[in-house]
C-alpha atoms as a PDB file:
ATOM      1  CA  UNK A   1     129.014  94.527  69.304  1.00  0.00           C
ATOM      2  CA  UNK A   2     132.396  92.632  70.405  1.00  0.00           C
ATOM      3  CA  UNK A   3     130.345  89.332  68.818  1.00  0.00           C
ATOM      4  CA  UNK A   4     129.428  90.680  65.518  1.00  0.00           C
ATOM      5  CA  UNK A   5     132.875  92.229  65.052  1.00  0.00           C
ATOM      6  CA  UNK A   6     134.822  88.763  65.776  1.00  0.00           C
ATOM      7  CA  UNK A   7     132.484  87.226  63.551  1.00  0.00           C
ATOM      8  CA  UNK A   8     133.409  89.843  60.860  1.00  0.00           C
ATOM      9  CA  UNK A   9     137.139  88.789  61.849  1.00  0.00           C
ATOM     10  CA  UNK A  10     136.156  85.161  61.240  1.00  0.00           C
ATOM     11  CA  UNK A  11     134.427  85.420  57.978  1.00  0.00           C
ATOM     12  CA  UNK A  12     137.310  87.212  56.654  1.00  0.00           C
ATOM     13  CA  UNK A  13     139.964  85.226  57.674  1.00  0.00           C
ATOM     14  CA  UNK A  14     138.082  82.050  56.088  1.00  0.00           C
ATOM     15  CA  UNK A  15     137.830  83.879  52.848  1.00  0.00           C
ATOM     16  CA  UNK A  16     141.263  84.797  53.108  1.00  0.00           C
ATOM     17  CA  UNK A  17     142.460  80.809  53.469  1.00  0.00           C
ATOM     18  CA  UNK A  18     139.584  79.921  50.507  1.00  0.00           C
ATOM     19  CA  UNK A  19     141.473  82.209  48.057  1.00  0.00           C
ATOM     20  CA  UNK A  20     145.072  80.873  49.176  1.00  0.00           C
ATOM     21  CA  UNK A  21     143.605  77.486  48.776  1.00  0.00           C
ATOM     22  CA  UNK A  22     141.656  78.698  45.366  1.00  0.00           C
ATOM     23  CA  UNK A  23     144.435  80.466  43.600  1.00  0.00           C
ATOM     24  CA  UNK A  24     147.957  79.900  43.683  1.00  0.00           C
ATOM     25  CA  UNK A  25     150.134  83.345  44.379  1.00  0.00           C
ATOM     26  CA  UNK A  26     152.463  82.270  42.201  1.00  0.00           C
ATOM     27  CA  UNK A  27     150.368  81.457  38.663  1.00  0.00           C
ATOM     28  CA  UNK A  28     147.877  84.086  39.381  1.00  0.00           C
ATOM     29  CA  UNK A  29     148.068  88.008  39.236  1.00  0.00           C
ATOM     30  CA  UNK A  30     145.629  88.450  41.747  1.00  0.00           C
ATOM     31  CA  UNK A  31     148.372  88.532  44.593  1.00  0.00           C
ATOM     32  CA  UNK A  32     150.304  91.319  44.937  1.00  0.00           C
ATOM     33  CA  UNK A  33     154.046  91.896  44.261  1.00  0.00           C
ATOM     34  CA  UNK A  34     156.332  92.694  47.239  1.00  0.00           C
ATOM     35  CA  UNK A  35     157.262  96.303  46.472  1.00  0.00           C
ATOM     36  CA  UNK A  36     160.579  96.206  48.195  1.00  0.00           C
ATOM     37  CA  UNK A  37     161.606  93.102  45.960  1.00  0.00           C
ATOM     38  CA  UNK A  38     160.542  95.603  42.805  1.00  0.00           C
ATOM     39  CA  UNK A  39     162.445  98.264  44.150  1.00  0.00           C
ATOM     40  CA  UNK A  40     165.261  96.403  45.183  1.00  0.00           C
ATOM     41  CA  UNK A  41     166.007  93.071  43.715  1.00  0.00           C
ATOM     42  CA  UNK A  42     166.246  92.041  47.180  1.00  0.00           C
ATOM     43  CA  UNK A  43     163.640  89.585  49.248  1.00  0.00           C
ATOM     44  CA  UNK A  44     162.369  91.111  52.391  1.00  0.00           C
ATOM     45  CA  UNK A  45     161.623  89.058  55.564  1.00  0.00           C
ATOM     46  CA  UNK A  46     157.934  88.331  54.029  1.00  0.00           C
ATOM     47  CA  UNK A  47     159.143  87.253  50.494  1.00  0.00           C
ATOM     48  CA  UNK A  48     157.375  83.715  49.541  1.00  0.00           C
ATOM     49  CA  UNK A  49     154.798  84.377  52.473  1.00  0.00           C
ATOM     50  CA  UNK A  50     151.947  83.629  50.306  1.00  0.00           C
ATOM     51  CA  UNK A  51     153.360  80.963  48.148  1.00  0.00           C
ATOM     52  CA  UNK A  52     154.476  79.913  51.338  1.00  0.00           C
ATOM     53  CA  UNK A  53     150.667  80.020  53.198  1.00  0.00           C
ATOM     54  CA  UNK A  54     149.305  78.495  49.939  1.00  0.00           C
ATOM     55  CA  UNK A  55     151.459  75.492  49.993  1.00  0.00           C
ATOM     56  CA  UNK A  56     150.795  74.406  53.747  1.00  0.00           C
ATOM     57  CA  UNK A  57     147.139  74.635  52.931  1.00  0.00           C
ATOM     58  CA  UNK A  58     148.012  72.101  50.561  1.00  0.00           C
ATOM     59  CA  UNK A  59     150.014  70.431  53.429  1.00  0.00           C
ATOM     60  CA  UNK A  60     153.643  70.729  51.528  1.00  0.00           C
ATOM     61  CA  UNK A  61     155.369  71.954  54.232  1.00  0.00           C
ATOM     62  CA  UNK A  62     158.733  71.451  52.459  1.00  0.00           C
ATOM     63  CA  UNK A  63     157.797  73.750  49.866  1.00  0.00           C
ATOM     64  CA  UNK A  64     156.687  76.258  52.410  1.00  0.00           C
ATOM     65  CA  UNK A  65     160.027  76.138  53.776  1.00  0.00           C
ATOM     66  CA  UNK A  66     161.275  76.947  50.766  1.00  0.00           C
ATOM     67  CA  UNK A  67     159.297  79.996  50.002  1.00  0.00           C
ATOM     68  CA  UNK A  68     159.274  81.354  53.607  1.00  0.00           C
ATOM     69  CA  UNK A  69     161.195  79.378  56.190  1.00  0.00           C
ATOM     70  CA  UNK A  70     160.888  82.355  58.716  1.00  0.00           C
ATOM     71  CA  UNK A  71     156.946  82.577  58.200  1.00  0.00           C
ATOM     72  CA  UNK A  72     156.236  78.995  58.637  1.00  0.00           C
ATOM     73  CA  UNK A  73     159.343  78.599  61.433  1.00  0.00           C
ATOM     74  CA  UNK A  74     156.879  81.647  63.602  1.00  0.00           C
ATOM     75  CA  UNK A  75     153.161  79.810  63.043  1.00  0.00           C
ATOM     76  CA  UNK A  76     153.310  78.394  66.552  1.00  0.00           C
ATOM     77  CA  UNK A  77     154.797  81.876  68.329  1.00  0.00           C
ATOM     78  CA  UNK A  78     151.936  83.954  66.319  1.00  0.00           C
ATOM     79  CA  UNK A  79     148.978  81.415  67.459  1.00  0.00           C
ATOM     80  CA  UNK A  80     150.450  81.301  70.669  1.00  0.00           C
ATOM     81  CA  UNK A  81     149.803  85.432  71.003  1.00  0.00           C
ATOM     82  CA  UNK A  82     146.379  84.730  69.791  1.00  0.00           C
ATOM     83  CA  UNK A  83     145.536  82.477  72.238  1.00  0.00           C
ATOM     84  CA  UNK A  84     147.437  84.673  75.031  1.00  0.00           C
ATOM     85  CA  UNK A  85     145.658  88.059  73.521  1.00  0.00           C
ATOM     86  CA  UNK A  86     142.003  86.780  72.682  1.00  0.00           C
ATOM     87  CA  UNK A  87     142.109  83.338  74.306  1.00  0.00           C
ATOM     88  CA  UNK A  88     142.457  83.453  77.714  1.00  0.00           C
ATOM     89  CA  UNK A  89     145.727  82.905  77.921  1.00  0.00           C
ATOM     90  CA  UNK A  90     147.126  85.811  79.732  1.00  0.00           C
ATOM     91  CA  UNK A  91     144.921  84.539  82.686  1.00  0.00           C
ATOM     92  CA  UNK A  92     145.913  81.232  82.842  1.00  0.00           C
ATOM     93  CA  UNK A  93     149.475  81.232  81.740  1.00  0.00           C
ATOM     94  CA  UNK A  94     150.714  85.080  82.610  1.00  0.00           C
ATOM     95  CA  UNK A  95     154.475  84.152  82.745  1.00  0.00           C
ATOM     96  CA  UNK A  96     154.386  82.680  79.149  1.00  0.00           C
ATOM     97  CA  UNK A  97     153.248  85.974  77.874  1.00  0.00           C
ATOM     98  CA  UNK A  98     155.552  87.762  80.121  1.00  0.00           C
ATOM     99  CA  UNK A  99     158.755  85.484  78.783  1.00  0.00           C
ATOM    100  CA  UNK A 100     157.546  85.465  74.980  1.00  0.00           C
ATOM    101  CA  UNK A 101     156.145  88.647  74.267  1.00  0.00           C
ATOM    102  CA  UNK A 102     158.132  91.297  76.961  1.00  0.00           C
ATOM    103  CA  UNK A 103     160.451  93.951  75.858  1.00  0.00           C
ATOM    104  CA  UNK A 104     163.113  91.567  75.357  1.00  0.00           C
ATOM    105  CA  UNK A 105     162.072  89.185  73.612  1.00  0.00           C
ATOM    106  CA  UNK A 106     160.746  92.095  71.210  1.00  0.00           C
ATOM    107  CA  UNK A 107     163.974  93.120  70.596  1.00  0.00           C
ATOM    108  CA  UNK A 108     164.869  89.232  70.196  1.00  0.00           C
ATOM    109  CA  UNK A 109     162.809  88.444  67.351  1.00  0.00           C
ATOM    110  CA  UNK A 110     163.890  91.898  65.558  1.00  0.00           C
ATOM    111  CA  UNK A 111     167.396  90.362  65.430  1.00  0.00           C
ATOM    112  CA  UNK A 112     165.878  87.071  64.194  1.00  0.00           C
ATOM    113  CA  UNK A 113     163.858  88.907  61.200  1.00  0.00           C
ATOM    114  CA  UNK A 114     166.999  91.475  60.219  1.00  0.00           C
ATOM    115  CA  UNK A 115     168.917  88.294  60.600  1.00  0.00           C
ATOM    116  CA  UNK A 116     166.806  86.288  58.274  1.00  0.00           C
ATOM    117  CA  UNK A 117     166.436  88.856  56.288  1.00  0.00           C
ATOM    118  CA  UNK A 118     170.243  89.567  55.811  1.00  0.00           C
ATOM    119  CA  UNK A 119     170.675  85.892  55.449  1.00  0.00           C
ATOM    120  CA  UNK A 120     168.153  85.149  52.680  1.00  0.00           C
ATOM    121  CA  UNK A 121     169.905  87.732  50.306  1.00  0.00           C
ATOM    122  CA  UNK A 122     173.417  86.447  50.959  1.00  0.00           C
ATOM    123  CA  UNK A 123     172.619  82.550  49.498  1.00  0.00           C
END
């Protein structure tokens, strides 16, 4: 069951990078619009995610950054939970996962996305 399921997982998330890849969010109405940024007029913390997802699969990481510095700044800390959640790496490593996903550092990176968030609207 646990097989077929991550499989599932799998399959999905390699459709999901063939239709980044495909289509680009910002020339096609396929993507949706943030609903906050409607609302608002104001970019929330995942503004320019999938411009910014479609551009590194085209490996222009400077145009990433521009879209979605945050997003592409937390690539590393988000594949580093996947390997400590599904990966083995609570086992192996148990401190990292202590020091960069405890209670703190929750209430860290909360700061860093209000901050960012803040930030964005003030340039």
């Amino acid at each position: 069951m646990k097989i077929g399921i991550g499989a599932a997982i799998i399959l999905l998330i390699i459709a999901a990078l063939y239709i980044f890849y495909t289509f680009n969010p910002e020339m096609q109405p396929l993507f949706p619009k943030c609903p906050f940024l409607l609302a608002t007029g104001y970019e929330c913390p995942g503004c320019g995610s999938q411009r910014a997802i479609h551009s590194l699969l085209h490996f222009n990481v400077g145009a990433a950054l521009r879209y979605n510095a945050f997003m592409v700044l937390a690539l590393p800390y988000i594949f580093l939970g996947i390997y400590q959640e599904y990966l083995g790496g609570k086992k192996r490593h148990p401190k990292i996962g202590k020091f960069f996903f405890g209670r703190w550092s929750a209430i860290a990176i909360l700061l860093i996305i209000v901050a960012f968030w803040v930030g964005r609207n003030l340039i």
